[in-house]
PDB file of N, CA and C in Angstrom:
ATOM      1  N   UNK A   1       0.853  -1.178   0.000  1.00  0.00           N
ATOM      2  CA  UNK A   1       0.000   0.000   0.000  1.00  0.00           C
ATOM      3  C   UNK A   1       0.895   1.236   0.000  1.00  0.00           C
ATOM      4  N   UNK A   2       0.459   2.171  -0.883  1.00  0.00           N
ATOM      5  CA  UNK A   2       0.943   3.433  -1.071  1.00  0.00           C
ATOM      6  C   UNK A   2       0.893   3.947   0.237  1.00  0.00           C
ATOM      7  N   UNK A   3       1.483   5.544   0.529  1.00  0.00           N
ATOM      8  CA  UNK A   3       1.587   6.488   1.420  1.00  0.00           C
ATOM      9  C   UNK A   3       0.929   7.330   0.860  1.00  0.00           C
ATOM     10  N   UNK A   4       0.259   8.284   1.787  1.00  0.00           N
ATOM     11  CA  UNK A   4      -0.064   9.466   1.104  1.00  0.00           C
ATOM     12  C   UNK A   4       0.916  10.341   0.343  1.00  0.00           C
ATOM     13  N   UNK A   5       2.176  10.536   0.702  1.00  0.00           N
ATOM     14  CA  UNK A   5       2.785  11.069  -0.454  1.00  0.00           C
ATOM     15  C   UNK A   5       3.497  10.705  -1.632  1.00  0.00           C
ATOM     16  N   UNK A   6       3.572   9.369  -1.493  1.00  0.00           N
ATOM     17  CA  UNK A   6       4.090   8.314  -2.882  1.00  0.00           C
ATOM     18  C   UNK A   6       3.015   8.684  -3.653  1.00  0.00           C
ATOM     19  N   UNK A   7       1.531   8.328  -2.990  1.00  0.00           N
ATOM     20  CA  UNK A   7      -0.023   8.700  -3.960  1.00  0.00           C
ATOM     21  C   UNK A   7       0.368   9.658  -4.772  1.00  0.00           C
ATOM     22  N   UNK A   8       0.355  11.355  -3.994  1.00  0.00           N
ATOM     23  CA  UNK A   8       0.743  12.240  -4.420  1.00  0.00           C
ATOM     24  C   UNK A   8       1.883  12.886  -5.852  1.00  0.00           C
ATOM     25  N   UNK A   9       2.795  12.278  -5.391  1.00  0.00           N
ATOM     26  CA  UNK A   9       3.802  12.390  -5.871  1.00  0.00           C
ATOM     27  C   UNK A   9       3.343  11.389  -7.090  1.00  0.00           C
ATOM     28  N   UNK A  10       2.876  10.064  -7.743  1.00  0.00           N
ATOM     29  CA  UNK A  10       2.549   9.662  -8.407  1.00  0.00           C
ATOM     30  C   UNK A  10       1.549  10.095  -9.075  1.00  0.00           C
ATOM     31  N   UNK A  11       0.360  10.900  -8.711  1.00  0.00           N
ATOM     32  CA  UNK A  11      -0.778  11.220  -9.083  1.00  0.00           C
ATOM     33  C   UNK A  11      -0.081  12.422  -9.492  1.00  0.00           C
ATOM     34  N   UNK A  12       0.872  12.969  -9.267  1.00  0.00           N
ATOM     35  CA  UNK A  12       0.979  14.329  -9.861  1.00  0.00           C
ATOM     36  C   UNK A  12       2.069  14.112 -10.933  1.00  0.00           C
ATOM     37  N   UNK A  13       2.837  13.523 -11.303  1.00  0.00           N
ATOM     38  CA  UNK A  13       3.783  12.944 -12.275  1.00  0.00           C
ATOM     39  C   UNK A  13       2.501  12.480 -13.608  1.00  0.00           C
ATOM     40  N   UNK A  14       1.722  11.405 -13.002  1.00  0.00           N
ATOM     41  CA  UNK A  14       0.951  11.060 -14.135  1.00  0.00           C
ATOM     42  C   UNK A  14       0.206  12.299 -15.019  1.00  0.00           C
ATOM     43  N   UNK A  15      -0.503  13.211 -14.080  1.00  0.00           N
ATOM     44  CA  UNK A  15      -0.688  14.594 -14.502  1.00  0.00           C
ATOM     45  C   UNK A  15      -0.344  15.812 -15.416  1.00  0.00           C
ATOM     46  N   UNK A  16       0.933  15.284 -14.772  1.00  0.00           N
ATOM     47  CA  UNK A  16       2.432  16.268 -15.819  1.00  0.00           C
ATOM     48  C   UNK A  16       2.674  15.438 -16.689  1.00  0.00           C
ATOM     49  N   UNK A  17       2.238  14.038 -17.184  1.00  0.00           N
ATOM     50  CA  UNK A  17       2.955  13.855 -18.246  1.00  0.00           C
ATOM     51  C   UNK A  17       4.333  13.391 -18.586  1.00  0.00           C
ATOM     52  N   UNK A  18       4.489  13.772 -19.724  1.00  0.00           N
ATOM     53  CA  UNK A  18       5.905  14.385 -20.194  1.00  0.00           C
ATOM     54  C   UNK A  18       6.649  15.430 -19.617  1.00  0.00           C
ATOM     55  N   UNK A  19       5.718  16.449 -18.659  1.00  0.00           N
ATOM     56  CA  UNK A  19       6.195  17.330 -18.118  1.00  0.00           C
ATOM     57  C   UNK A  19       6.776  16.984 -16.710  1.00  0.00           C
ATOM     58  N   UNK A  20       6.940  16.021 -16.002  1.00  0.00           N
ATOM     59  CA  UNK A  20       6.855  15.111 -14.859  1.00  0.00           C
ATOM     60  C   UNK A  20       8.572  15.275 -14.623  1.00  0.00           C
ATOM     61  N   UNK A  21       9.159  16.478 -13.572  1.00  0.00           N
ATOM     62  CA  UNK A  21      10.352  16.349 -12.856  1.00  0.00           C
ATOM     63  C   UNK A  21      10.254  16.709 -11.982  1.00  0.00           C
ATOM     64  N   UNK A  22      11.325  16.668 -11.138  1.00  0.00           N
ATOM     65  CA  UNK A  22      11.023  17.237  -9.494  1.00  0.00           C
ATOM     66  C   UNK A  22      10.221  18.963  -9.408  1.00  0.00           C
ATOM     67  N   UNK A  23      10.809  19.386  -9.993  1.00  0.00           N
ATOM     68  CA  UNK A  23      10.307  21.100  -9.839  1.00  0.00           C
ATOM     69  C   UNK A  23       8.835  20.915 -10.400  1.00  0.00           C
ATOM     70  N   UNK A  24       8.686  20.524 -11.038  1.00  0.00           N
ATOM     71  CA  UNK A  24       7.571  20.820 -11.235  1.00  0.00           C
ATOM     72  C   UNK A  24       6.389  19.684 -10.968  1.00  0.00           C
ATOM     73  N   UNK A  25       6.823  18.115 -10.273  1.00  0.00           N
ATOM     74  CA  UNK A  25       5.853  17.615  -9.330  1.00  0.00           C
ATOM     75  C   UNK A  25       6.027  18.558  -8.114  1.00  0.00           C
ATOM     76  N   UNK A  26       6.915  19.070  -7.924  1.00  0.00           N
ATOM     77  CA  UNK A  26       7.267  19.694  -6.502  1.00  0.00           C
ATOM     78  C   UNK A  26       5.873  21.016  -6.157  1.00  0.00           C
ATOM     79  N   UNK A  27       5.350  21.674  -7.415  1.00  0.00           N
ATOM     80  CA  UNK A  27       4.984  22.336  -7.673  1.00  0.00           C
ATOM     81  C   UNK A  27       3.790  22.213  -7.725  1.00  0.00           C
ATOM     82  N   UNK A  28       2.995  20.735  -8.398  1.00  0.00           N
ATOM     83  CA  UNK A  28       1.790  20.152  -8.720  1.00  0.00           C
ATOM     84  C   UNK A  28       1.517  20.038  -7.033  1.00  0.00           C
ATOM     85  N   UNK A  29       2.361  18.970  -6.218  1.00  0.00           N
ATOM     86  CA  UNK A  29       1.766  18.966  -4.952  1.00  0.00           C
ATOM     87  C   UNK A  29       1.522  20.304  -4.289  1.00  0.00           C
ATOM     88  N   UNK A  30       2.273  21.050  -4.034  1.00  0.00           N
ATOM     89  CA  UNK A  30       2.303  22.343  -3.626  1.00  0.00           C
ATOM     90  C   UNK A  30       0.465  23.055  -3.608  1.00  0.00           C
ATOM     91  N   UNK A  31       0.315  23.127  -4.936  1.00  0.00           N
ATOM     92  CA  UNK A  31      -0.750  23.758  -5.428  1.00  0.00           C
ATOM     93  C   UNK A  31      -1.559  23.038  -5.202  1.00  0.00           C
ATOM     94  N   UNK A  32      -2.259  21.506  -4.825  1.00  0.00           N
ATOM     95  CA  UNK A  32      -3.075  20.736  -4.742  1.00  0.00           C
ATOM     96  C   UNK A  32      -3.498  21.063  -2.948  1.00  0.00           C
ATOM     97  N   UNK A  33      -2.536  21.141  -2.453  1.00  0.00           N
ATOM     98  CA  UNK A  33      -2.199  20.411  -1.029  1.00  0.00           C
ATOM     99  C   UNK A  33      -2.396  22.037  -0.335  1.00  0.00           C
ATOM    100  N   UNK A  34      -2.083  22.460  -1.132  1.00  0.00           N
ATOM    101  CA  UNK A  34      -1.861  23.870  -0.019  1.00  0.00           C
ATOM    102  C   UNK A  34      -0.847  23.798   0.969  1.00  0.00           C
ATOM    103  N   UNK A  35       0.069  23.195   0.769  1.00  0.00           N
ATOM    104  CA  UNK A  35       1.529  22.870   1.718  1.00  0.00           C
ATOM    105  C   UNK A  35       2.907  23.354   1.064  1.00  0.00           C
ATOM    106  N   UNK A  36       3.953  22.928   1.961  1.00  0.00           N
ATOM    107  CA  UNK A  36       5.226  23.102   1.612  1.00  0.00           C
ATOM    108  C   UNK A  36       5.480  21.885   1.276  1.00  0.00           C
ATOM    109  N   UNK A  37       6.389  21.349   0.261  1.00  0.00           N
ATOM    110  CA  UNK A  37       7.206  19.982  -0.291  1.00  0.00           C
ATOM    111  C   UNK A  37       8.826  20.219  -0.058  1.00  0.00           C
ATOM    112  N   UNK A  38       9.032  19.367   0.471  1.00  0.00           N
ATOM    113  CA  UNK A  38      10.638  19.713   0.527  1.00  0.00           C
ATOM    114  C   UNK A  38      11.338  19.012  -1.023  1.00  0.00           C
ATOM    115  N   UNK A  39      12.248  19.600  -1.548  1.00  0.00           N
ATOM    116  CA  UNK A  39      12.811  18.533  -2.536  1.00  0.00           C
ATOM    117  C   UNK A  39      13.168  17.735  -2.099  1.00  0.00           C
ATOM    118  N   UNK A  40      13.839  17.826  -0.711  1.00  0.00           N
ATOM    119  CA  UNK A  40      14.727  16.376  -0.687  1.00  0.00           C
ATOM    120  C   UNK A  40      13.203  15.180  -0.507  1.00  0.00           C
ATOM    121  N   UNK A  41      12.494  15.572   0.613  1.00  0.00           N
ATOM    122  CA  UNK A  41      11.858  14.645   0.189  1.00  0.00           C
ATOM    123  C   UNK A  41      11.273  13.887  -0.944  1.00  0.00           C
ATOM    124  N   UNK A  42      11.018  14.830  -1.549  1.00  0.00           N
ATOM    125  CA  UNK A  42      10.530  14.265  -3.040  1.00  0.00           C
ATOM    126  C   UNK A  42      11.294  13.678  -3.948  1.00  0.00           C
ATOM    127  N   UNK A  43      12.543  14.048  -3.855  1.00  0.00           N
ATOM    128  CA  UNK A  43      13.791  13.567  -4.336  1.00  0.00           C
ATOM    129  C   UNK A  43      14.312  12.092  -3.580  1.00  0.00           C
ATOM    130  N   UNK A  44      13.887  11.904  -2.214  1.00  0.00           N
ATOM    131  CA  UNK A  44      14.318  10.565  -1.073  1.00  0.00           C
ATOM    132  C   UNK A  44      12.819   9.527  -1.872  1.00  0.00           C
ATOM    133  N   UNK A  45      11.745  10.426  -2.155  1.00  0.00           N
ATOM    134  CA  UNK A  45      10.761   9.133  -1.797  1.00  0.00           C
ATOM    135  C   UNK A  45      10.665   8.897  -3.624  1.00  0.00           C
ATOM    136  N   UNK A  46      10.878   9.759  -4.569  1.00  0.00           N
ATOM    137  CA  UNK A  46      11.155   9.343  -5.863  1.00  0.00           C
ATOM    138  C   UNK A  46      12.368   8.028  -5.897  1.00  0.00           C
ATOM    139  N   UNK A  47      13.581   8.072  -5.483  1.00  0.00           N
ATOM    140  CA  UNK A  47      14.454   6.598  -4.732  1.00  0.00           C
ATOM    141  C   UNK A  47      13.858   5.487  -4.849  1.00  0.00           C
ATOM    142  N   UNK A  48      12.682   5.592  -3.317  1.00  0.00           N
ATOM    143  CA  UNK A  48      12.039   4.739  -2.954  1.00  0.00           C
ATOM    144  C   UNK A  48      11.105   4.256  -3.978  1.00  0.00           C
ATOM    145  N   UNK A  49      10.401   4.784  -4.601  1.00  0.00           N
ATOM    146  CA  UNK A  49       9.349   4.745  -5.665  1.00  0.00           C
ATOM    147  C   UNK A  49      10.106   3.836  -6.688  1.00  0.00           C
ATOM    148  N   UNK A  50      10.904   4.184  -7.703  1.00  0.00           N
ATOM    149  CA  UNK A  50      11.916   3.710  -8.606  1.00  0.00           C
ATOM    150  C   UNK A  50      12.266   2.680  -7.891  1.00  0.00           C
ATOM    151  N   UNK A  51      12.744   2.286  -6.742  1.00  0.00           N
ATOM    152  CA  UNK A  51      13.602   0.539  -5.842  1.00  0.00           C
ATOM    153  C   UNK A  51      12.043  -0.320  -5.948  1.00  0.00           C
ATOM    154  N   UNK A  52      10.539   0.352  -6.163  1.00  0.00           N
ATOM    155  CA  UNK A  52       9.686  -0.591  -5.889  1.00  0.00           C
ATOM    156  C   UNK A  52       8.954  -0.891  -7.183  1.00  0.00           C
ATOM    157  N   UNK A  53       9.842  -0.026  -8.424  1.00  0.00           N
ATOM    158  CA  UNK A  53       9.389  -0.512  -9.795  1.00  0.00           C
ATOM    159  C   UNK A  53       8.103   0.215 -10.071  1.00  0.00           C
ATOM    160  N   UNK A  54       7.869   1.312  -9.329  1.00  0.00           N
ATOM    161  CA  UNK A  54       6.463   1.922  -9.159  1.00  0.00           C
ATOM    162  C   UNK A  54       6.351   3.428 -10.481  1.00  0.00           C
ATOM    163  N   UNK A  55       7.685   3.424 -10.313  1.00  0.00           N
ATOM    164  CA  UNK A  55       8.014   4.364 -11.264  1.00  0.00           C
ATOM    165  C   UNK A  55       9.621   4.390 -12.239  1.00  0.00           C
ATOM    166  N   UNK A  56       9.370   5.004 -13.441  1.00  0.00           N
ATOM    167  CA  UNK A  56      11.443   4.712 -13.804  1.00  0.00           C
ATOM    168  C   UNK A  56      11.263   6.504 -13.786  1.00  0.00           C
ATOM    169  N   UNK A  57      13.013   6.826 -14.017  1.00  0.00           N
ATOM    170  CA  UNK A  57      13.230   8.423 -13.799  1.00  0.00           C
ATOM    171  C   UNK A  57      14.511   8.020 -14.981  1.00  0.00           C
ATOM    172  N   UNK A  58      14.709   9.123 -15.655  1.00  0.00           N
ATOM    173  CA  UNK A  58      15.808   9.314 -16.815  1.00  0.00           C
ATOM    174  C   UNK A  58      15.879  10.594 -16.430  1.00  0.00           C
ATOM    175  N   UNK A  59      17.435  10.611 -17.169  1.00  0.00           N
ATOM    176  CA  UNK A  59      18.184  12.043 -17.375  1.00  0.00           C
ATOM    177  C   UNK A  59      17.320  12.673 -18.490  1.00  0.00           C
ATOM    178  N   UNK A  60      17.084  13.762 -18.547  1.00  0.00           N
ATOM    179  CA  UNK A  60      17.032  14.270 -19.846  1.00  0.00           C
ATOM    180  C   UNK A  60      17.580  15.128 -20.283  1.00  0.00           C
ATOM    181  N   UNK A  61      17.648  16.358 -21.054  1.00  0.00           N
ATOM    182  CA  UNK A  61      18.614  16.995 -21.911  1.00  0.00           C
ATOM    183  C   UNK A  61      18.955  18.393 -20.709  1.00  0.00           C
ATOM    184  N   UNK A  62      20.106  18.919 -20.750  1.00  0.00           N
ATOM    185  CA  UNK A  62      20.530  19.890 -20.017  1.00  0.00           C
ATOM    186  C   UNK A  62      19.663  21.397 -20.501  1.00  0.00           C
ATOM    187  N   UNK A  63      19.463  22.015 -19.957  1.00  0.00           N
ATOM    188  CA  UNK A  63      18.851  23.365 -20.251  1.00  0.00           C
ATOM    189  C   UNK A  63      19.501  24.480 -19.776  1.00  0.00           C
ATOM    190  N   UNK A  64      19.792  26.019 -20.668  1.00  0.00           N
ATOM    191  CA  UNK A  64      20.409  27.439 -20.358  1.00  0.00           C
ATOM    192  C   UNK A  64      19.857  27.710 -19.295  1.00  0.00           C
ATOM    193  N   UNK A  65      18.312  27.562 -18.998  1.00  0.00           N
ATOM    194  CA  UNK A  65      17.874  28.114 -18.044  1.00  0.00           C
ATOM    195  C   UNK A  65      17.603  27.625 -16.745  1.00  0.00           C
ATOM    196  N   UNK A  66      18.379  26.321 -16.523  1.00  0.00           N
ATOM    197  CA  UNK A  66      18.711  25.636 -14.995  1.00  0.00           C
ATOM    198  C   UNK A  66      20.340  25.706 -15.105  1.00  0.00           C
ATOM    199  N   UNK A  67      20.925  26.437 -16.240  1.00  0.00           N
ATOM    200  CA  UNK A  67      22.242  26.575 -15.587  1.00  0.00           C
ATOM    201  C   UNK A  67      23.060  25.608 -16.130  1.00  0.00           C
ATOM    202  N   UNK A  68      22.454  24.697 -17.349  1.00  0.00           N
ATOM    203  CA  UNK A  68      23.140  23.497 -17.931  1.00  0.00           C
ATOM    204  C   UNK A  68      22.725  21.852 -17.005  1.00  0.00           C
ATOM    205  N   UNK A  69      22.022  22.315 -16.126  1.00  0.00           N
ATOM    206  CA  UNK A  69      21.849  21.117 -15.253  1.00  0.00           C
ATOM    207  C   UNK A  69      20.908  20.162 -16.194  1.00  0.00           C
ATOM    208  N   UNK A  70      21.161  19.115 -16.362  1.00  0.00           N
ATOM    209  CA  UNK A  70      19.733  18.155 -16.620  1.00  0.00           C
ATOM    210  C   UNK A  70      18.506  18.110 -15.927  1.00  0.00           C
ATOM    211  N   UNK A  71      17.265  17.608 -16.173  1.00  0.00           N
ATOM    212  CA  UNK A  71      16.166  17.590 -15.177  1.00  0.00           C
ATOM    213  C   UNK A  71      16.024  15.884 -15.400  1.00  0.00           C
ATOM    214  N   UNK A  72      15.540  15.544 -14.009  1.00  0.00           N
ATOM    215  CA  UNK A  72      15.168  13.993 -13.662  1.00  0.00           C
ATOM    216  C   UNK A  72      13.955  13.494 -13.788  1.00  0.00           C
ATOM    217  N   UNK A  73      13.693  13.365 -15.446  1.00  0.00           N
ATOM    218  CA  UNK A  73      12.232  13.189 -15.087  1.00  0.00           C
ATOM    219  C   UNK A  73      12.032  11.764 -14.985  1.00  0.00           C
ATOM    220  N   UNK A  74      10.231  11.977 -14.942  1.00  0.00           N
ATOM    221  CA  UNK A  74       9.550  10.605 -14.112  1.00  0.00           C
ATOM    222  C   UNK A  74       8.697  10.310 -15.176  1.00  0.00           C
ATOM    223  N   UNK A  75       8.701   8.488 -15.094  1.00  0.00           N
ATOM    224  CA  UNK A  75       7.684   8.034 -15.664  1.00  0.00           C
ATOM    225  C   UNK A  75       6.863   7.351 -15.010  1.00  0.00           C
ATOM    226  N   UNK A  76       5.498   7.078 -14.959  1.00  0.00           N
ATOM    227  CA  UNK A  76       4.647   6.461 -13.684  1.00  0.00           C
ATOM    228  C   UNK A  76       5.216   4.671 -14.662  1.00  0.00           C
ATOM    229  N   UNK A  77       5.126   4.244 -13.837  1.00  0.00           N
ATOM    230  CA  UNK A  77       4.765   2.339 -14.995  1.00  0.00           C
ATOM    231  C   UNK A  77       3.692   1.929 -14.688  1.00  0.00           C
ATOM    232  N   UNK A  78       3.223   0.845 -15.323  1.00  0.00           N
ATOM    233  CA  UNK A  78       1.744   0.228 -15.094  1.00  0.00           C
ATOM    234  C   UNK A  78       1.638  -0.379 -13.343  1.00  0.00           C
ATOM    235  N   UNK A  79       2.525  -0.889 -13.074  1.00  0.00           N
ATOM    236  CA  UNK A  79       2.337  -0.687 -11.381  1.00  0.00           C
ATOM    237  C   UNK A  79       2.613   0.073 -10.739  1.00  0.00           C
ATOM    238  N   UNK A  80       3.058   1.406 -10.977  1.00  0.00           N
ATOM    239  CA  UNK A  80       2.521   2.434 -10.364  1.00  0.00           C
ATOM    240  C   UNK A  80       1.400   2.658 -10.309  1.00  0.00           C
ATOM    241  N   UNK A  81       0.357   2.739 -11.709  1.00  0.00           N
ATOM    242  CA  UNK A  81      -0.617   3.366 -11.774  1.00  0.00           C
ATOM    243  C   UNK A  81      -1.639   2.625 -11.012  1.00  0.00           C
ATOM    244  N   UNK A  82      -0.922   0.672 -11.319  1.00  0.00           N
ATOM    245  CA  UNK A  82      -2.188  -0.246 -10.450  1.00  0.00           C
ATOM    246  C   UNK A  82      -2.091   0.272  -8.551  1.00  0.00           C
ATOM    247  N   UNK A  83      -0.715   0.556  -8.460  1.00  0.00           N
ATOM    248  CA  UNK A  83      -0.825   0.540  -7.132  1.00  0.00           C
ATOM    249  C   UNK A  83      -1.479   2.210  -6.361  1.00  0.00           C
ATOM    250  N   UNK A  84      -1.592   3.410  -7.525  1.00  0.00           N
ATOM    251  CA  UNK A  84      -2.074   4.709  -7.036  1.00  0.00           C
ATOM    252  C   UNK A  84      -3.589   4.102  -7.171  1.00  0.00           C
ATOM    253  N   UNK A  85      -3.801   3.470  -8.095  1.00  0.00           N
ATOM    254  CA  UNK A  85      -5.647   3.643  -8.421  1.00  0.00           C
ATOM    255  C   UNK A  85      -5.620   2.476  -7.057  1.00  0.00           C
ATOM    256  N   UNK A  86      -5.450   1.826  -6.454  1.00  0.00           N
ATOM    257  CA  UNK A  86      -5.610   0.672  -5.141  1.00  0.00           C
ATOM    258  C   UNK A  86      -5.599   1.768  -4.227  1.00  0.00           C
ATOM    259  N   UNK A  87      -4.855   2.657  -3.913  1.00  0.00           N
ATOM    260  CA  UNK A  87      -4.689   3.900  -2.971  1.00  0.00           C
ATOM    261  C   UNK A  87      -5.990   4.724  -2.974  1.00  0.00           C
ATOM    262  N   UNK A  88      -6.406   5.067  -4.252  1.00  0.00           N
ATOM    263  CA  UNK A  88      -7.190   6.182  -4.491  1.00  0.00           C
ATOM    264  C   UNK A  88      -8.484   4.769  -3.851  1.00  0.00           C
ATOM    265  N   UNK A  89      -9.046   4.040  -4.709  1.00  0.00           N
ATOM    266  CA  UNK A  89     -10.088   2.937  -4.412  1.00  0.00           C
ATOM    267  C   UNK A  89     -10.240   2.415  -2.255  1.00  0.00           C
ATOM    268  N   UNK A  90      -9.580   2.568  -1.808  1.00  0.00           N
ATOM    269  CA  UNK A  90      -9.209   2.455  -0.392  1.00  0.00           C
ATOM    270  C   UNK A  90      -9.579   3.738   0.271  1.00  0.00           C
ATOM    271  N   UNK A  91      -9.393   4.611  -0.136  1.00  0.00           N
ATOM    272  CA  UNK A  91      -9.820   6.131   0.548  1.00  0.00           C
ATOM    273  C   UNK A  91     -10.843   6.046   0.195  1.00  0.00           C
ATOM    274  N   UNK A  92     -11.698   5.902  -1.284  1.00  0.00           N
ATOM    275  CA  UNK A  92     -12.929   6.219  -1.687  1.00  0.00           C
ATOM    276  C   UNK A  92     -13.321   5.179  -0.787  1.00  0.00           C
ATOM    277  N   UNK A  93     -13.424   4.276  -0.554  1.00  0.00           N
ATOM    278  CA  UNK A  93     -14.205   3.448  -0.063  1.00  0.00           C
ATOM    279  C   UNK A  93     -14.577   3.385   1.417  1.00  0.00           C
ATOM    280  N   UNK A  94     -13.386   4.209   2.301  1.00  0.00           N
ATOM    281  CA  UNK A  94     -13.324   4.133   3.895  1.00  0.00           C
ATOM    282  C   UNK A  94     -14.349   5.593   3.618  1.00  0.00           C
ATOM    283  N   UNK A  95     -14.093   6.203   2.564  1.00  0.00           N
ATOM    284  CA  UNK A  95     -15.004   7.773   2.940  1.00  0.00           C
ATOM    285  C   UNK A  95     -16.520   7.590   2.727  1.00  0.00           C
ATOM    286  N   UNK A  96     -17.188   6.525   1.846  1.00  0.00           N
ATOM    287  CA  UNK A  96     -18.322   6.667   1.480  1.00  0.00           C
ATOM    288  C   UNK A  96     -18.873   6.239   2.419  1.00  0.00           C
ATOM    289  N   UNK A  97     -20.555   7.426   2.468  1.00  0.00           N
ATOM    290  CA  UNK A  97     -20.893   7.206   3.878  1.00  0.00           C
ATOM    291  C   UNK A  97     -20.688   8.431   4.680  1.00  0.00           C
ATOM    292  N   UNK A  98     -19.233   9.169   4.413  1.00  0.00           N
ATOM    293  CA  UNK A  98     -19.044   9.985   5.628  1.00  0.00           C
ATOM    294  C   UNK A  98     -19.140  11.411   5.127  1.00  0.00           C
ATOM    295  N   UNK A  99     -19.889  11.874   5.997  1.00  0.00           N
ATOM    296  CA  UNK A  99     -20.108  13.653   6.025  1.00  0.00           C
ATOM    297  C   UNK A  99     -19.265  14.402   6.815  1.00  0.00           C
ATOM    298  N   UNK A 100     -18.484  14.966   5.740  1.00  0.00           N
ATOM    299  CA  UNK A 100     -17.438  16.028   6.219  1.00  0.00           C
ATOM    300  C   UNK A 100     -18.526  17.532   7.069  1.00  0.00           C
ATOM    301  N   UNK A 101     -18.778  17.309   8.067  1.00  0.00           N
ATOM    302  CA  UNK A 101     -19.829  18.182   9.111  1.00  0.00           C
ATOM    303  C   UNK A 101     -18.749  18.686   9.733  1.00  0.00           C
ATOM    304  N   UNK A 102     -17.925  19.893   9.559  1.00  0.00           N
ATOM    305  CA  UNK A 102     -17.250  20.609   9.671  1.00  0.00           C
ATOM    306  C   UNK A 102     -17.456  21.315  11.315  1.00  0.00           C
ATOM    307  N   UNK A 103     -18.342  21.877  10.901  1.00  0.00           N
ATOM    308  CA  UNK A 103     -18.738  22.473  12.651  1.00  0.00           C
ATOM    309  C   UNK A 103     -19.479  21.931  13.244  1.00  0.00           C
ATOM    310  N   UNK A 104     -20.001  20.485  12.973  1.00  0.00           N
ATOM    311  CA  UNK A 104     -20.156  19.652  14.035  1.00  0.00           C
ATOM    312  C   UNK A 104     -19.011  18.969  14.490  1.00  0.00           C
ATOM    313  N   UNK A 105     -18.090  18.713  13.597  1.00  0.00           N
ATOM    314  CA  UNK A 105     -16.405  18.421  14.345  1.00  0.00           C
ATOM    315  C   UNK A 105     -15.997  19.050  15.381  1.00  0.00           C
ATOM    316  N   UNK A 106     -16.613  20.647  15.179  1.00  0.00           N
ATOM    317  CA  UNK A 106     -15.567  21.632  16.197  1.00  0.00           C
ATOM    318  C   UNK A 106     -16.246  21.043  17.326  1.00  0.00           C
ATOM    319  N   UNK A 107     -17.290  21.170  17.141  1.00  0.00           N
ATOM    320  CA  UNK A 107     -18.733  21.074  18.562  1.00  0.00           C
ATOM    321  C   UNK A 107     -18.375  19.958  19.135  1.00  0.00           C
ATOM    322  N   UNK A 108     -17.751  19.158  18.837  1.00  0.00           N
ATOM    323  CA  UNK A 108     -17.456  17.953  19.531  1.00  0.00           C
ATOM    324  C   UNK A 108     -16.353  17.865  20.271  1.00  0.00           C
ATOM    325  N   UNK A 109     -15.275  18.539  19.792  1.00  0.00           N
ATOM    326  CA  UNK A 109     -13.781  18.295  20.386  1.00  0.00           C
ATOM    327  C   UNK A 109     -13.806  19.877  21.272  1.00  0.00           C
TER     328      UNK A 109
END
């Protein structure tokens, strides 16, 4: 079973496409989440992702405007995608049923 941010981080690669590297999954979560992403993390759990065959990452071509650096992009593979849609299917399923009752939450705690 996925983590919530392997999910993430996969669900937002598949998203991007072709467009799918750290800066700019870094960026997709960001904007989804309303949070901070650290690179390294995303950079530690992309590692992890790739050691579980969940995803591959290639060099691709250097660019003027990172300074000559290459970017690392990502490709989801078909067990990635089986193992995000098992993630996504597991949440949908513990949620149906439940009413996000917001200020009846507060009223309670």
């Amino acid at each position: 079973m996925l983590g919530e941010f392997e999910y993430l981080l996969i669900a937002a690669a598949v998203k991007l496409g072709d467009d799918a590297y750290g800066a700019t999954i870094k960026q997709e979560i960001e904007r989804a989440t309303g949070g901070r992403c650290s690179l390294g993390a995303l950079y530690t759990t992309l590692d992890r992702l790739e050691e579980k065959g969940l995803i591959r990452t290639r060099m691709g071509g250097a660019t003027p405007r990172r300074g000559g650096r290459s970017r690392r992009m990502v490709q989801v593979t078909r067990r990635g995608m089986q193992a995000a849609a098992g993630f996504y299917e597991a949440v949908a399923s513990v949620s149906r049923g439940v009413a996000w009752a917001v200020n009846r939450a507060e009223e309670l705690s």
